[in-house]
Protein backbone atom coordinates (compact mmCIF):
# COMPACT_ATOMS: atom_id res chain seq x y z
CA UNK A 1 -10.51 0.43 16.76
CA UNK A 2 -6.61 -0.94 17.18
CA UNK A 3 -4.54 0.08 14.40
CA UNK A 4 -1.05 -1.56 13.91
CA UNK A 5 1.69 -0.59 11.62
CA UNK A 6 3.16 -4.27 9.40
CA UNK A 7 6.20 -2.63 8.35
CA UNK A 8 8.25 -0.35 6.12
CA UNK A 9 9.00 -1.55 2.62
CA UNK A 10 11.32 -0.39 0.04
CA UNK A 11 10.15 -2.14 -2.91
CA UNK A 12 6.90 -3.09 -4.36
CA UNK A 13 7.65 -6.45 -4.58
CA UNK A 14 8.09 -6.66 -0.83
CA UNK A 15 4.64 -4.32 0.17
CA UNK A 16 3.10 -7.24 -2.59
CA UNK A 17 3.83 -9.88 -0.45
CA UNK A 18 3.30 -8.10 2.98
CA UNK A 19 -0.52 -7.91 1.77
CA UNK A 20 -0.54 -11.56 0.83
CA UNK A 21 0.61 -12.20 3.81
CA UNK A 22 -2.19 -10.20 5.81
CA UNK A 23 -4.70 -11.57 3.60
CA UNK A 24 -3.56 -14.75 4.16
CA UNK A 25 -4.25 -14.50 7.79
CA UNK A 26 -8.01 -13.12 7.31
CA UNK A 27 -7.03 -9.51 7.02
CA UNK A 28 -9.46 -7.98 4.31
CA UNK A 29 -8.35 -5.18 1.78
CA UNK A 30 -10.60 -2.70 3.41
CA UNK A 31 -8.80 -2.97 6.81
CA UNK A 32 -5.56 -1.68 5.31
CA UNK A 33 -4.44 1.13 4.48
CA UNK A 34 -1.06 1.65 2.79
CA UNK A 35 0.77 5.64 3.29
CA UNK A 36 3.30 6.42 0.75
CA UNK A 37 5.27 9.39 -0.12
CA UNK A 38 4.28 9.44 -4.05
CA UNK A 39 0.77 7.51 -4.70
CA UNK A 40 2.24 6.71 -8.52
CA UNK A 41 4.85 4.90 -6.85
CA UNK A 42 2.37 2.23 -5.51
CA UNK A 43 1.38 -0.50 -7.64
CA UNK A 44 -0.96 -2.51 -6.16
CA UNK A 45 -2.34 -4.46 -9.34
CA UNK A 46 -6.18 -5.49 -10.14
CA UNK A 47 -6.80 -8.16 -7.25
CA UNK A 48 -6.02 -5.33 -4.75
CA UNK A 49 -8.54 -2.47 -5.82
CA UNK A 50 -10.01 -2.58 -1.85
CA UNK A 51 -6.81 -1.13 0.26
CA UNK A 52 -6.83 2.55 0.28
CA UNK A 53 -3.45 4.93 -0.59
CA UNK A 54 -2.76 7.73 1.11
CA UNK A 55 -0.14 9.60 0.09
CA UNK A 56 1.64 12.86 0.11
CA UNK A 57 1.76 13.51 -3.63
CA UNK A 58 0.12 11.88 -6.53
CA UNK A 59 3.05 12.20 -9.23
CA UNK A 60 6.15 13.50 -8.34
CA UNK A 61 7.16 17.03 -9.47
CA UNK A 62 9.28 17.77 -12.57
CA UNK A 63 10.38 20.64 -13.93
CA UNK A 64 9.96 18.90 -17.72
């Protein structure tokens, strides 16, 4: 199976419209996956339930 890397996004805003993108072009939720540091940090909304997160960390660590 080929596996490709789309990109590297700061913001969820711009990851958002990266998968809208994809999907636009017949890429399904199940055929990405989306690897981020902290897994609270991605917000991928309802519509997007498919995609799986990998991620270091669930939360990030506080001392509080």
């Amino acid at each position: 199976m080929e596996k490709n890397v789309y990109g590297v996004f700061d913001s969820n805003p711009e990851l958002l419209a990266a998968i809208q993108d994809l999907k636009a072009k017949g890429i399904s939720g199940t055929q990405m996956t989306v690897a981020a540091d902290i897994k609270n940090y991605v917000q991928l909304g309802n519509e997007h339930t498919d995609i799986l997160i990998i991620a270091n960390q669930d939360k990030e660590d506080t001392l509080f």
